[in-house]
Protein backbone atom coordinates (compact mmCIF):
# COMPACT_ATOMS: atom_id res chain seq x y z
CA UNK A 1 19.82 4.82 -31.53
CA UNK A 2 19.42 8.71 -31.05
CA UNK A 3 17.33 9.11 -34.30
CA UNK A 4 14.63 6.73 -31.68
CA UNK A 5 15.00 9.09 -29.13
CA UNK A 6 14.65 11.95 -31.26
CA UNK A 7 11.47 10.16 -32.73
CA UNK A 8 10.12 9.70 -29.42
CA UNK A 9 10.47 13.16 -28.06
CA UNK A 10 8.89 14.51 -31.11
CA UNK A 11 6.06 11.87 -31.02
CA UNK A 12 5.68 12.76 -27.24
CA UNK A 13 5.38 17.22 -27.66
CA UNK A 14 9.00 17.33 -25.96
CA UNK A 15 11.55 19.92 -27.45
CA UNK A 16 14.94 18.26 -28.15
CA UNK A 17 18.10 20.20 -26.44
CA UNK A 18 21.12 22.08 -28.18
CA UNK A 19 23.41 19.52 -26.66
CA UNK A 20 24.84 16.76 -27.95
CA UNK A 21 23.08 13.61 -27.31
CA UNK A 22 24.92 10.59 -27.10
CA UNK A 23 23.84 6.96 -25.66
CA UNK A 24 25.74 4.96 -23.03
CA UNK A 25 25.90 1.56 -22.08
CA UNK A 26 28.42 -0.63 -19.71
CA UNK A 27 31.31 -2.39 -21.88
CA UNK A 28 33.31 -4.77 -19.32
CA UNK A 29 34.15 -2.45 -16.25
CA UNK A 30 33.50 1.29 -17.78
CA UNK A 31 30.53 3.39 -19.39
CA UNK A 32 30.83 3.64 -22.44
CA UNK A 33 29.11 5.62 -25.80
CA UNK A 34 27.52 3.20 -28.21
CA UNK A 35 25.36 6.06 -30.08
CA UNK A 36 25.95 9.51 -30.94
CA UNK A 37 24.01 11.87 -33.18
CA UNK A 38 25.59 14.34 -35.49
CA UNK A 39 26.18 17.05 -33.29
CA UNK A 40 28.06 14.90 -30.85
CA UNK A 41 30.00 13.36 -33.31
CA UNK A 42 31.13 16.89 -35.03
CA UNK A 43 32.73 17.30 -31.75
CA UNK A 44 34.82 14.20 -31.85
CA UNK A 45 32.47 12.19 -30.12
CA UNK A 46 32.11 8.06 -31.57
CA UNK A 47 30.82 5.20 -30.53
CA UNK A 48 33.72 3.23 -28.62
CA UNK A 49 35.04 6.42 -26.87
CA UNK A 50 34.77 6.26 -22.82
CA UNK A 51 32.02 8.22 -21.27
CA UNK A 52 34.27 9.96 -18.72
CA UNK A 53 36.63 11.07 -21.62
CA UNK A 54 33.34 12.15 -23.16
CA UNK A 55 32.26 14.54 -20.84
CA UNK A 56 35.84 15.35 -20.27
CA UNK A 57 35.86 17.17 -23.97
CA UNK A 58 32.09 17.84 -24.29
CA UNK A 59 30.31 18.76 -20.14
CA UNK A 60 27.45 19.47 -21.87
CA UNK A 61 26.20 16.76 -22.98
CA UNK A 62 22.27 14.92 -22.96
CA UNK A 63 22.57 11.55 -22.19
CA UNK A 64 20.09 8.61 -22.92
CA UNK A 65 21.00 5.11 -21.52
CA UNK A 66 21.15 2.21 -24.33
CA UNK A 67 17.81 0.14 -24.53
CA UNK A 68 18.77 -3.01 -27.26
CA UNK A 69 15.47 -4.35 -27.03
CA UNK A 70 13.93 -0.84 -27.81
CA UNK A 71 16.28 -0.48 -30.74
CA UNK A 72 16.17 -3.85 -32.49
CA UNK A 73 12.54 -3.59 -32.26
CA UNK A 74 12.67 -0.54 -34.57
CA UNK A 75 15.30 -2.24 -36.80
CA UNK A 76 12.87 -4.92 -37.36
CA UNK A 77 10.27 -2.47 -38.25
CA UNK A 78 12.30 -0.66 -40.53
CA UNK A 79 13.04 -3.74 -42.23
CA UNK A 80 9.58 -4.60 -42.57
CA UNK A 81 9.22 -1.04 -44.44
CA UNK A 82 11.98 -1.76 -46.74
CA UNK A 83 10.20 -4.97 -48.53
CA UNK A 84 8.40 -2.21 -50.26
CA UNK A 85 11.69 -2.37 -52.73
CA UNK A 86 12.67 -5.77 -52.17
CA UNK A 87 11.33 -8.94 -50.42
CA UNK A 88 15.18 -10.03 -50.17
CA UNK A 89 15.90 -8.07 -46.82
CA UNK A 90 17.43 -9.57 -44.16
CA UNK A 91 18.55 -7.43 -40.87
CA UNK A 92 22.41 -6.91 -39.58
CA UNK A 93 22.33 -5.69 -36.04
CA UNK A 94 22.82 -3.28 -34.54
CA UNK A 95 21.96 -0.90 -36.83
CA UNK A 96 22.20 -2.44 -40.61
CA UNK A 97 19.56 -3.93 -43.02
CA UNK A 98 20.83 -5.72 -46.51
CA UNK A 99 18.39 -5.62 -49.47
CA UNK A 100 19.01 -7.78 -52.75
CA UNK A 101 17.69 -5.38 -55.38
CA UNK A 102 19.04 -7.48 -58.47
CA UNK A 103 16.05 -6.58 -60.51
CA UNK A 104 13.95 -4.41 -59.18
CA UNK A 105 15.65 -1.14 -59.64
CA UNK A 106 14.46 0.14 -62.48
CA UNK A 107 10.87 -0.21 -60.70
CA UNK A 108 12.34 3.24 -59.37
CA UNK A 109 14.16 5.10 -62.17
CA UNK A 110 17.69 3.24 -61.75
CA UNK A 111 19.63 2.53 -58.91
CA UNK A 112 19.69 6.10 -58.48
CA UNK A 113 16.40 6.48 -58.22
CA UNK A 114 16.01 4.36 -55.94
CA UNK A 115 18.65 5.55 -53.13
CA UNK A 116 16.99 9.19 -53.62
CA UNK A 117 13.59 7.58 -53.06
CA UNK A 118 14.82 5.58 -50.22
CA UNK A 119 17.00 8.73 -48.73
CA UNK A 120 13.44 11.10 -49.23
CA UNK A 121 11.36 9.04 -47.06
CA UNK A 122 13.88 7.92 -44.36
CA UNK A 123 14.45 11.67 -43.51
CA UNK A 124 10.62 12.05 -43.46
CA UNK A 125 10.69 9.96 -41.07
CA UNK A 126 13.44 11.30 -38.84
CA UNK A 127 16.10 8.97 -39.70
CA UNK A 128 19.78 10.04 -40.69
CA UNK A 129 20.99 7.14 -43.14
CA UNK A 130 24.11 5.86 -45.39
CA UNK A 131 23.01 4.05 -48.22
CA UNK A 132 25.53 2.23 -50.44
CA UNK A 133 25.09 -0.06 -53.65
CA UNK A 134 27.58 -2.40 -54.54
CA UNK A 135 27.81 -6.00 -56.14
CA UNK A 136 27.90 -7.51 -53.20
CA UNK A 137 26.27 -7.18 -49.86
CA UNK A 138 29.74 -7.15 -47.85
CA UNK A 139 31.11 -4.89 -50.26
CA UNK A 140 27.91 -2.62 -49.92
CA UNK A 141 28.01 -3.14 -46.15
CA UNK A 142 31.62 -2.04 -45.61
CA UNK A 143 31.16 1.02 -48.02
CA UNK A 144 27.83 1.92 -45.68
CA UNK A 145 29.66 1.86 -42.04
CA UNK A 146 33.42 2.57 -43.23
CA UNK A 147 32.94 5.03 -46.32
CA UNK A 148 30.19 7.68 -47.31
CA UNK A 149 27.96 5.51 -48.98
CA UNK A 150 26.94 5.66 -52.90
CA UNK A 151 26.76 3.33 -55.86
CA UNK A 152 29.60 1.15 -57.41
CA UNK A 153 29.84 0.93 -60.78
CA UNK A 154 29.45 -2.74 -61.97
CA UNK A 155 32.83 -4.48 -61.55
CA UNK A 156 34.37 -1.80 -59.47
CA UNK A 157 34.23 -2.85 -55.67
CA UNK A 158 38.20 -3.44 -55.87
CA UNK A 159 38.75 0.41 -57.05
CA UNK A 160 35.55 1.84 -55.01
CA UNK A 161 36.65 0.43 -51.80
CA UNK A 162 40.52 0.51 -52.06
CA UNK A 163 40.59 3.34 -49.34
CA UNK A 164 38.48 1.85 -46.66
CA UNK A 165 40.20 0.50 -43.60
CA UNK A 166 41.07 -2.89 -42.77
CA UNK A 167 38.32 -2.03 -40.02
CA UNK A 168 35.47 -2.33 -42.85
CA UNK A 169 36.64 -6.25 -42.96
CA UNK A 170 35.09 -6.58 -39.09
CA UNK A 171 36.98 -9.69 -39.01
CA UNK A 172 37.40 -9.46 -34.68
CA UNK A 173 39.62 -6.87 -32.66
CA UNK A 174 42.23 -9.22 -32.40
CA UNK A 175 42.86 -9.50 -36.30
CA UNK A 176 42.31 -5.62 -37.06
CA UNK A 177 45.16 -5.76 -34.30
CA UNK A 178 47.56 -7.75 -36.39
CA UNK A 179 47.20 -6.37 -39.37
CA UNK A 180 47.66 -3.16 -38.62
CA UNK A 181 50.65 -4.49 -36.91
CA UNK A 182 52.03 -5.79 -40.30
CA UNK A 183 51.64 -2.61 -41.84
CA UNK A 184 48.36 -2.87 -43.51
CA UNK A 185 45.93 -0.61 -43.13
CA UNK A 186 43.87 -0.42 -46.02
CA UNK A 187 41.63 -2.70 -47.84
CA UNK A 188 44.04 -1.70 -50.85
CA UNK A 189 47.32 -3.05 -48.42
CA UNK A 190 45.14 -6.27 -48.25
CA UNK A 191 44.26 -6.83 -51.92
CA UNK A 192 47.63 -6.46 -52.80
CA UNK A 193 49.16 -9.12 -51.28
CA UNK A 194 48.85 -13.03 -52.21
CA UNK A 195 46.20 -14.78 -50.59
CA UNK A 196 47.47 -17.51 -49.07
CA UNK A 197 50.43 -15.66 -47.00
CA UNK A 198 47.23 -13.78 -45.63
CA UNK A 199 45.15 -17.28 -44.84
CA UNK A 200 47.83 -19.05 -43.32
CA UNK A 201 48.48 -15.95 -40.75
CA UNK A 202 44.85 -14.47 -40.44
CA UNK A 203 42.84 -17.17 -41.27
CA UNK A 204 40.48 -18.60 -44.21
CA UNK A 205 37.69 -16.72 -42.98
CA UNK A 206 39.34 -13.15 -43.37
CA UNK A 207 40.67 -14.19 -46.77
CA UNK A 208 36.93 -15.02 -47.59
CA UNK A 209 35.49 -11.84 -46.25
CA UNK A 210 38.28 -9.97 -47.99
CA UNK A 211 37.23 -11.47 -51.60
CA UNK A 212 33.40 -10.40 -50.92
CA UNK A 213 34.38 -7.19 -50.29
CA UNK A 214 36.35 -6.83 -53.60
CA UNK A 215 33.47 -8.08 -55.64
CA UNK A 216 35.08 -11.33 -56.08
CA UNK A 217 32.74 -14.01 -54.30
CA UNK A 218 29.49 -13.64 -52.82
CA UNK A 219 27.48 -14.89 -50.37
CA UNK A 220 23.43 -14.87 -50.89
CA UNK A 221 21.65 -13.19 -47.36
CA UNK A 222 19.29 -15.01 -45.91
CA UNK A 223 15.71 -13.00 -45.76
CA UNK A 224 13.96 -12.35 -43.15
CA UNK A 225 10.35 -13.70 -44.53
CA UNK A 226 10.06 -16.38 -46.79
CA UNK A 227 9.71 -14.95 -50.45
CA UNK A 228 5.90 -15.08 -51.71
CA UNK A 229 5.30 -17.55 -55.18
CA UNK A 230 3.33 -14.71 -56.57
CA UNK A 231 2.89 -11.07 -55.94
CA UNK A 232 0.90 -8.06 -57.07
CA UNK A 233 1.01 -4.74 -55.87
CA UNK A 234 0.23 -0.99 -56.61
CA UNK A 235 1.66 1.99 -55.47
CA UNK A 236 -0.45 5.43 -54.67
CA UNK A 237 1.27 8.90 -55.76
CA UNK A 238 -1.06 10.27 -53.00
CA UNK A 239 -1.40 8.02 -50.11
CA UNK A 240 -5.36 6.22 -49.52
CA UNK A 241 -6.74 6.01 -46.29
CA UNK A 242 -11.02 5.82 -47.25
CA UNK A 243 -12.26 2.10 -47.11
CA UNK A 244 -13.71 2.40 -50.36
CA UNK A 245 -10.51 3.07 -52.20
CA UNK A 246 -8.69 -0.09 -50.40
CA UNK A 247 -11.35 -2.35 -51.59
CA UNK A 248 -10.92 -1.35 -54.88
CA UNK A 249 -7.13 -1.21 -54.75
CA UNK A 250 -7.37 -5.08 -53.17
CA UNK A 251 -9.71 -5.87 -55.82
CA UNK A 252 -7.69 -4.53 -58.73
CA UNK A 253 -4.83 -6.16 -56.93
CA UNK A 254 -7.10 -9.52 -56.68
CA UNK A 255 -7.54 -9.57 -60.42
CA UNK A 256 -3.86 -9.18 -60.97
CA UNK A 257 -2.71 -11.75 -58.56
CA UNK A 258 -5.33 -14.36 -59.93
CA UNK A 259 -4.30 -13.99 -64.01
CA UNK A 260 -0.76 -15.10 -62.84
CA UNK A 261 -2.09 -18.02 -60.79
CA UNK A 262 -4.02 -19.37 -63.88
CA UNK A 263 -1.30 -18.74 -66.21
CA UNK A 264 0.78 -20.97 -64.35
CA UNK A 265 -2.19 -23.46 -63.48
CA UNK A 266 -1.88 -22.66 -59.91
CA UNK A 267 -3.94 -21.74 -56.80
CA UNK A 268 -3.67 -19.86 -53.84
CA UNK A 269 -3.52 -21.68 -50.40
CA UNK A 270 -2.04 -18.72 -47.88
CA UNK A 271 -2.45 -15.04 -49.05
CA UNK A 272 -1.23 -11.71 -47.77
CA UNK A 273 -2.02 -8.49 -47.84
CA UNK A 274 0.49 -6.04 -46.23
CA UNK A 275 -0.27 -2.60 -45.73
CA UNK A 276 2.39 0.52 -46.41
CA UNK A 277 1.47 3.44 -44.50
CA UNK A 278 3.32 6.94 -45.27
CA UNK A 279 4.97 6.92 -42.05
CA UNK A 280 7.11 3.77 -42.11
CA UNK A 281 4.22 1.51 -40.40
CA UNK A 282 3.66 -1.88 -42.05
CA UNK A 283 0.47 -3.63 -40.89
CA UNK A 284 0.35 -7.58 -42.79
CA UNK A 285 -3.05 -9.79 -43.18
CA UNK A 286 -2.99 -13.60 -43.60
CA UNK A 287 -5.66 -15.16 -45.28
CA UNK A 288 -5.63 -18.92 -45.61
CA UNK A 289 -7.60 -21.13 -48.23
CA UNK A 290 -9.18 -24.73 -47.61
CA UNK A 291 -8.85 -25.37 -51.49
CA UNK A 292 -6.78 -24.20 -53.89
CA UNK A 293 -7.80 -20.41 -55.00
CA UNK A 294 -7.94 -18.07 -58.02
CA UNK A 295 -10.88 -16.43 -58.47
CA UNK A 296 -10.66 -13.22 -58.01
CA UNK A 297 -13.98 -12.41 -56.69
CA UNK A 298 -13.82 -15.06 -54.35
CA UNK A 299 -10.45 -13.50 -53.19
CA UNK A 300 -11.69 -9.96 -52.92
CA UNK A 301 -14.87 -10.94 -50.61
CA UNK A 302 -12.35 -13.21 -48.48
CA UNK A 303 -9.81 -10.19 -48.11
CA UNK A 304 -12.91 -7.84 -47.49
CA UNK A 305 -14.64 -10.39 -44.83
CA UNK A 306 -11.23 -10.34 -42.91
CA UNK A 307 -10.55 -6.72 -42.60
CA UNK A 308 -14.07 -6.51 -41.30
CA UNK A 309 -13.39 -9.64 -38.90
CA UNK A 310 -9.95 -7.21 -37.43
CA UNK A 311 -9.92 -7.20 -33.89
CA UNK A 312 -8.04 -3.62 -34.32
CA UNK A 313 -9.78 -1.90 -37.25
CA UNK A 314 -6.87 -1.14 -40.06
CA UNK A 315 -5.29 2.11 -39.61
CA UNK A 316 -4.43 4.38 -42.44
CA UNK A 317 -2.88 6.71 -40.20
CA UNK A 318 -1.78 9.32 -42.96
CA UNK A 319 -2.55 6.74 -45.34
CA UNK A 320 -0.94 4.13 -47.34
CA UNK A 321 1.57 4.41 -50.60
CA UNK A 322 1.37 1.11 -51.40
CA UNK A 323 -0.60 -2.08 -50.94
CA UNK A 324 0.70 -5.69 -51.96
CA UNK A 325 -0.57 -8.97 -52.19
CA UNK A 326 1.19 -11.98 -52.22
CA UNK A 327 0.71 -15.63 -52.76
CA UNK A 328 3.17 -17.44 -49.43
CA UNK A 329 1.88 -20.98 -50.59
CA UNK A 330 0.42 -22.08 -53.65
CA UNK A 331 -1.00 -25.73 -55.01
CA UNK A 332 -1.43 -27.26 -58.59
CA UNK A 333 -4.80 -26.44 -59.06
CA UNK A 334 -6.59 -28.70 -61.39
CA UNK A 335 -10.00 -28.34 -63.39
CA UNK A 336 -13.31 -28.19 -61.32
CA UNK A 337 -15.64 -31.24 -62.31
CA UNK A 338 -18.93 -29.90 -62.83
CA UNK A 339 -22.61 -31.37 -62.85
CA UNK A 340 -24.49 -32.35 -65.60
CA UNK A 341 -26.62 -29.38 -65.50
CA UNK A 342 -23.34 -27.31 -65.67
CA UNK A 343 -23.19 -26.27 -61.69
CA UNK A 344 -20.75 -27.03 -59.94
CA UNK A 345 -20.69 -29.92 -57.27
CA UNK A 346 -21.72 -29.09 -53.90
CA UNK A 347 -18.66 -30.08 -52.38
CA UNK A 348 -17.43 -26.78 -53.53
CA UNK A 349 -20.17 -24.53 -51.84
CA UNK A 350 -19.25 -26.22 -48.63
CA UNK A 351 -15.37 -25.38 -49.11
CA UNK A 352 -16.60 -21.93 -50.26
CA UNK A 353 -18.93 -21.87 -46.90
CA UNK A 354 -15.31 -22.67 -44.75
CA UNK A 355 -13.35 -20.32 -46.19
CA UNK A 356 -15.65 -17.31 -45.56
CA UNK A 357 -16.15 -18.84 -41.66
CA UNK A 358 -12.61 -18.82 -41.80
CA UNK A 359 -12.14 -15.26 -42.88
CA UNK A 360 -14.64 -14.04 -40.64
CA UNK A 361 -14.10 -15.86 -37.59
CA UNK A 362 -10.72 -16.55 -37.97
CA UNK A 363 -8.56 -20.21 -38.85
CA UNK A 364 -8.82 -21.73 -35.67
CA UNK A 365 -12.68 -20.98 -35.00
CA UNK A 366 -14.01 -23.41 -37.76
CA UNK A 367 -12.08 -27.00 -37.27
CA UNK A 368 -12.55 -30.91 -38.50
CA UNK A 369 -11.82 -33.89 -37.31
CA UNK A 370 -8.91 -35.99 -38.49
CA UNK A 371 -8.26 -39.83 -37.48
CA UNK A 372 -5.67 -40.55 -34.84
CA UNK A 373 -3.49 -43.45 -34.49
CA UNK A 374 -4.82 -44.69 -31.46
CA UNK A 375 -8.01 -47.47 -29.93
CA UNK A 376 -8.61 -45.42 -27.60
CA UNK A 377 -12.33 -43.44 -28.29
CA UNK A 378 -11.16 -40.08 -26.52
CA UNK A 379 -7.75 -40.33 -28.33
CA UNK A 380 -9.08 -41.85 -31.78
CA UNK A 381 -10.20 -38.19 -33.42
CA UNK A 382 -8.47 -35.02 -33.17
CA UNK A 383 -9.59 -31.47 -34.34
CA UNK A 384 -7.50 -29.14 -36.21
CA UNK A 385 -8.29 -26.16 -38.60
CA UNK A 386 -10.70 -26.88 -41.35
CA UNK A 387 -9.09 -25.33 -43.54
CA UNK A 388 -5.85 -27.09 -42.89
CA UNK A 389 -4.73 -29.25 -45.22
CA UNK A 390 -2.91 -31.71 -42.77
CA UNK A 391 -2.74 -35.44 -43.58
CA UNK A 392 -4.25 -37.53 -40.91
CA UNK A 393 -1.81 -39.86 -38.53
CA UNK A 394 -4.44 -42.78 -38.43
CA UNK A 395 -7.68 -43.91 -40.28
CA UNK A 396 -11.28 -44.19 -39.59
CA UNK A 397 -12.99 -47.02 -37.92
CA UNK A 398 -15.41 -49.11 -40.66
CA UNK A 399 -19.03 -49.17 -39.88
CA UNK A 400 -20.30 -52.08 -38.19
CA UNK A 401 -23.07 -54.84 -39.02
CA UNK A 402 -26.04 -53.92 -40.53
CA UNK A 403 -25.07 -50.30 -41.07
CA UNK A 404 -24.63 -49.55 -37.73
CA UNK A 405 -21.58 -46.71 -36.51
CA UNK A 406 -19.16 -48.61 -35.22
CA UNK A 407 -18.49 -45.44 -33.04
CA UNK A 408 -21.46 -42.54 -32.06
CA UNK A 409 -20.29 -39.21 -33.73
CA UNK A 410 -19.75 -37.00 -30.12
CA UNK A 411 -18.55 -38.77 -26.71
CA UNK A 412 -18.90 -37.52 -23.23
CA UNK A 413 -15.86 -36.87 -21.80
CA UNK A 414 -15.54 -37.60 -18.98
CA UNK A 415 -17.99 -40.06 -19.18
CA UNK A 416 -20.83 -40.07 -16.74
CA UNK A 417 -21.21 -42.98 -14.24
CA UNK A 418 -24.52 -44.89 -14.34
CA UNK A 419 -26.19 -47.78 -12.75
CA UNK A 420 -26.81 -51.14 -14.53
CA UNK A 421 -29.16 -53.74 -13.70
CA UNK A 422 -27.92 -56.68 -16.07
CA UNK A 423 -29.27 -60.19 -16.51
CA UNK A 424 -25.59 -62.17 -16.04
CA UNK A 425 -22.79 -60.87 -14.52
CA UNK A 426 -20.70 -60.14 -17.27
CA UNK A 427 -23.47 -59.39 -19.62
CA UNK A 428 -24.75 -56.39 -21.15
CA UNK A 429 -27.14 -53.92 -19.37
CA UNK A 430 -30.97 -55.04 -19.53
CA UNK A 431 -32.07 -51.83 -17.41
CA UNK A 432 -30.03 -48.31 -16.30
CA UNK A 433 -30.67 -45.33 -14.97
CA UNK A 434 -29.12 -42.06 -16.09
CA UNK A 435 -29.62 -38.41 -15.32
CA UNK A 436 -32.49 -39.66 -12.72
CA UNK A 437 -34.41 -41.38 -15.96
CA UNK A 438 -34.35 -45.05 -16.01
CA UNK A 439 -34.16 -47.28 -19.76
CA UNK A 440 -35.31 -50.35 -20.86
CA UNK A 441 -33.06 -52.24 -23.39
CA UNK A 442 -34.04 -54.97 -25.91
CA UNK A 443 -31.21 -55.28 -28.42
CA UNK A 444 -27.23 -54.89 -27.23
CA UNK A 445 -24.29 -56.07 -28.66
CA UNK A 446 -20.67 -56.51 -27.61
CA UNK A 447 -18.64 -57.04 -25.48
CA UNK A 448 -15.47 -55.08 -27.33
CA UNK A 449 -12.99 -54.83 -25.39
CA UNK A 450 -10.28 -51.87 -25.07
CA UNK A 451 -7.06 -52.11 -23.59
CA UNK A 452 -5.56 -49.25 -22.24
CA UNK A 453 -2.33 -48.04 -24.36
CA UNK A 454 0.63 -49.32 -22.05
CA UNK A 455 2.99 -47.50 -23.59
CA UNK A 456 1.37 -43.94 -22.60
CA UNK A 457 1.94 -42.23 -19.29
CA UNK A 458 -1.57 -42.70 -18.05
CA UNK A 459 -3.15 -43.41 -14.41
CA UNK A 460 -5.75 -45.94 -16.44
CA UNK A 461 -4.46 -48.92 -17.19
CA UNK A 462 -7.59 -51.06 -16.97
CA UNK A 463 -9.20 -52.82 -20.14
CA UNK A 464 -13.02 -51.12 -20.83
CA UNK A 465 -16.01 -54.04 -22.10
CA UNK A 466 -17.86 -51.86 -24.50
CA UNK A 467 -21.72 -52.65 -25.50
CA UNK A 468 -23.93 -51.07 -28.31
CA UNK A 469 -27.41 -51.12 -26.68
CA UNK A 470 -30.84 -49.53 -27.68
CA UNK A 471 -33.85 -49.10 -25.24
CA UNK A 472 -37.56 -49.36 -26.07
CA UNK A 473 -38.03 -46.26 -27.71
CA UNK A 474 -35.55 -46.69 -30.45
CA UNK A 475 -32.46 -44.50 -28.60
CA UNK A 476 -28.88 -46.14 -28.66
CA UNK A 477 -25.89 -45.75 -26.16
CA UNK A 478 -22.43 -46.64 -25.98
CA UNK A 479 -21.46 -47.86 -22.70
CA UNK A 480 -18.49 -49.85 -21.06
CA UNK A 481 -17.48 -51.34 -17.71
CA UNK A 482 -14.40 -51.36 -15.89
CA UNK A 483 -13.81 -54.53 -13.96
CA UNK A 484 -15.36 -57.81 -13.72
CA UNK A 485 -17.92 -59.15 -11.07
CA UNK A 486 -16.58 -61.72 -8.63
CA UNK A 487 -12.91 -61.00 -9.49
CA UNK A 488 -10.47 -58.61 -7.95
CA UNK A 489 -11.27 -56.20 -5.27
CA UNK A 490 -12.01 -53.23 -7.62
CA UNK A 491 -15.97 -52.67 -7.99
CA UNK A 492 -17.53 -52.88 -11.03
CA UNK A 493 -18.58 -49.47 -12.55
CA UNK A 494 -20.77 -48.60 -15.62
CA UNK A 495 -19.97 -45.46 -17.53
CA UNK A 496 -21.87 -44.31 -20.90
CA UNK A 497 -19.41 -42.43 -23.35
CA UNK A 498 -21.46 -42.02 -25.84
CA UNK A 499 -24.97 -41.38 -28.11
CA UNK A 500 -25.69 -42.65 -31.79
CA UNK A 501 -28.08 -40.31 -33.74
C-alpha cells in the first residue's frame, strides 16, 4: 500500500516526507491503520493498531487514506510481471501472490537465484518484499507474512516453521482466540499434539491448514490465466526497445514455437505474445488462427501485421527483458492435400487471406455466416468471426428446382413495402412498382408460406406467402404478403425482402 504511494509521488516529481507514512481505513466504528511503511513500523506502528493510538505515540505522522481498488489493481499487475518465472501464479489479496516454480528454477541459477533475481528487480521498482520458498504454498505463505522469508530445505517445513505463531495458520480471529487460550501459541504447540483432539475442538479445516503448513498435504493454486500448450521465449541481458530487434526476437521466437508444434503434430489456433518491459509493465497480444498454424513465416507476418494494426503503438518504455510466445489453444493438425501440380489447394490461400484480415483489422472485422435453427429468413443466418471455429446451431436450406437459390444471398431488412398489381387475388404479382420504377413479371413461383415462430416473444405473429418472381429483363425478387384479400379486416401488404444475383 505505501510502496504505491511512494511510486506515485516519485512518478509525479513530489518529494516524499521524513515522517512516517501509514494508511487508514474505517474497521467497524474506528479508523484504523491497514498499511505502514518501514519507518512507521520501526516505531511500533502495524497494521491493526487504532489510528488515535497511532498518533498518540507517533504526532507526526503522513497519512494516506486506503484506496482497495487502487491497490488490487497493482497486485494484479504485479502478478502479471511475475509469469516471467512461472505461468502458475495466482494472486492472495491483499497484498500476496503464490507462484508454483516446481521446475523452473534452475532457469535462474537455483532457487537462490531466483529469489535474488526476483528481490533485484522488485526494489528497482520501488517495492519492499518478503520472499519465501517452501514445499508448499501455505507453508511458503505463512513463512512470507509471519517469519522473515527464505528457502526451506526439501522436507523441512515442520523444523523451518516451528517458531511461527498460531497467527501464520489465519484460520479466523475467533480460533487464534482459542488457541491461544489453550496454551498454544506456536505452530510447534500445534504440531505436537494429536490431530483429532485439535479437529474435534477447532475444526477439520484448521487441522487441514495446519498439515499444509508442515509440508504434509498440499493443495494445488489455482492460476490466474489458463496455462499456454506451448511456449517459447527469450530473455535480453540488455533490454530492446527498436522495432527491428522485436521482429527478429518474434521471429526467432516464431521458429521455436513452430518446431514444437510439428513435433507433436499440432497447430496453433490462439497465440500470444506478451511483452516484459524493464519496469514491471506487461503489455499481452492475441492473435487468433482460422486453421490450424505452424509455419513460422506465416506466424511472424501475422504477429508483425498485428502490432502494426495496434490502436496504441507498443511501448518499450525502457525496453523489454523478455518476450514470450505462447500457444493458449492448439488443434491436431493434419497433412495439407496438395494439387497435382504440387500447389496447394486454393482453399488455403483464402484461409491465409482471413487470417491476415484478421490480424490487420482485427477478429470481429472479417465475419461468416453460419446456419441458424430457425424458418424465419431474417433469423435463418447469423454472422460471427471468420475465423471462429464455432459449429453451426442449424443447417442450410437446399437449392430449389432447376438450380434455382431457394433463398437470395442478402435480404432487406426491414423489408421495403411495394405495390402489386396481381392477376387473382391470392396470386403472385404480374406487375409492381418499387423505388418509383415499375416491373413486368413473366415467370413466379410459390406461394411458400412462413409461419411466424409462436414460441418467440415477437409483435408478428402473422404467416408471410412468399413468391420467387423474375421480370422481363431477366432480374429476380423475393417477395411475400401479409394477409389475404377478402378475409379479415387487416389490408393486404406486399413487401420484397430480397434479390437473387
Amino acid at each position: 500500500m505505501t510502496d504505491r504511494l511512494v511510486r506515485l509521488a516519485i512518478q509525479d516529481g513530489r518529494k516524499q516526507g521524513d515522517h512516517p507514512l501509514v494508511v487508514v481505513a474505517r474497521r467497524g466504528n474506528i479508523l484504523a491503520l491497514v498499511g505502514a511503511d518501514a519507518n512507521a513500523r520501526r516505531q511500533g506502528l502495524r497494521p491493526g493498531l487504532a489510528f488515535a493510538d497511532a498518533k498518540a505515540r507517533v504526532p507526526q505522522l503522513e497519512v494516506a487514506e486506503h484506496d482497495e481498488t487502487a491497490d488490487a489493481d497493482l497486485l494484479e499487475r504485479l502478478a502479471d510481471w511475475c509469469d516471467r518465472y512461472s505461468p502458475l501464479v495466482a494472486v492472495e489479496p491483499p497484498d500476496g501472490i503464490v507462484c508454483d516454480i516446481t521446475g523452473v528454477s534452475h532457469l535462474f541459477g537455483g532457487e537462490a537465484g531466483l529469489v535474488a533475481d526476483m528481490e533485484n528487480r522488485l526494489r528497482a521498482q520501488g517495492f519492499a518484499t518478503r520472499i519465501a520458498i517452501a514445499g508448499t504454498a501455505r507453508a511458503a505463505r505463512a513463512l512470507a507474512r509471519f517469519g522473515r522469508g527464505g528457502i526451506v530445505p526439501v522436507g523441512a517445513e515442520a523444523h523451518s516453521l516451528a517458531g511461527l505463531p498460531v497467527e501464520a495458520l489465519e484460520a479466523g480471529e475467533k480460533t487464534t482466540m482459542g488457541l491461544r487460550r489453550a496454551g498454544l501459541t506456536s505452530i510447534a504447540d500445534l504440531a505436537a499434539r494429536p490431530r483429532k483432539p485439535l479437529a474435534a475442538r477447532f475444526g477439520n479445516e484448521m487441522t487441514a491448514i495446519l498439515a499444509q503448513i508442515l509440508g504434509e498435504i498440499d493443495r494445488p493454486i489455482t492460476p490466474r490465466r489458463p496455462l499456454p500448450d506451448f511456449v517459447a521465449e527469450q530473455r535480453f541481458a540488455d533490454p530492446i526497445g527498436l522495432m527491428d530487434d522485436i521482429v527478429f526476437a518474434l521471429t526467432t521466437l516464431s521458429q521455436n514455437l513452430c518446431k514444437s508444434l510439428d513435433r507433436h503434430g499440432q497447430g496453433g489456433r490462439c497465440f500470444e505474445a506478451a511483452f516484459f518491459r524493464a519496469d514491471g509493465k506487461v503489455t499481452r497480444i492475441e492473435l487468433l488462427s482460422g486453421q490450424p498454424l505452424k509455419d513460422a513465416g506465416v506466424l511472424t507476418r501475422l504477429l508483425e501485421m498485428r502490432l502494426e494494426a495496434l490502436i496504441d503503438p507498443l511501448d518499450p518504455g525502457f525496453g523489454f527483458d523478455m518476450i514470450r510466445l505462447s500457444v493458449l489453444a492448439g488443434d491436431d493438425m493434419a497433412a495439407i492435400q496438395s494439387g497435382l501440380d504440387g500447389k496447394a489447394m486454393a482453399s488455403g490461400e483464402v484461409r491465409d487471406l482471413i487470417d491476415r484480415l484478421s490480424a490487420r483489422f482485427g477478429a470481429g472485422s472479417v465475419q461468416r455466416f453460419v446456419a441458424n435453427d430457425s424458418h424465419l429468413p431474417e433469423r435463418a443466418a447469423r454472422a460471427i468471426p471468420a475465423i471462429s471455429d464455432e459449429s453451426p446451431s442449424g443447417v442450410w436450406r437446399k437449392m430449389g428446382p432447376f438450380g434455382v437459390p431457394a433463398r437470395p444471398l442478402f435480404l432487406f431488412y426491414p423489408a421495403p413495402t411495394i405495390e402489386v398489381i396481381a392477376e387473382v387475388p391470392h396470386g403472385p404479382p404480374r406487375r409492381f412498382q418499387w423505388r418509383r420504377a415499375w416491373f413486368d413479371i413473366v415467370k413466379a413461383e410459390g406461394p411458400e408460406r412462413i409461419s411466424p415462430e409462436w414460441w418467440r416473444k415477437t409483435s408478428d405473429t402473422r404467416a408471410r406467402d412468399y413468391f420467387r418472381i423474375e421480370d422481363t429483363a431477366g432480374r429476380r425478387f423475393w417477395v411475400f404478403r401479409y394477409g389475404f384479400y377478402g378475409i379479415g379486416t387487416e389490408p393486404v401488404r406486399w413487401y420484397l425482402h430480397g434479390v437473387f444475383p
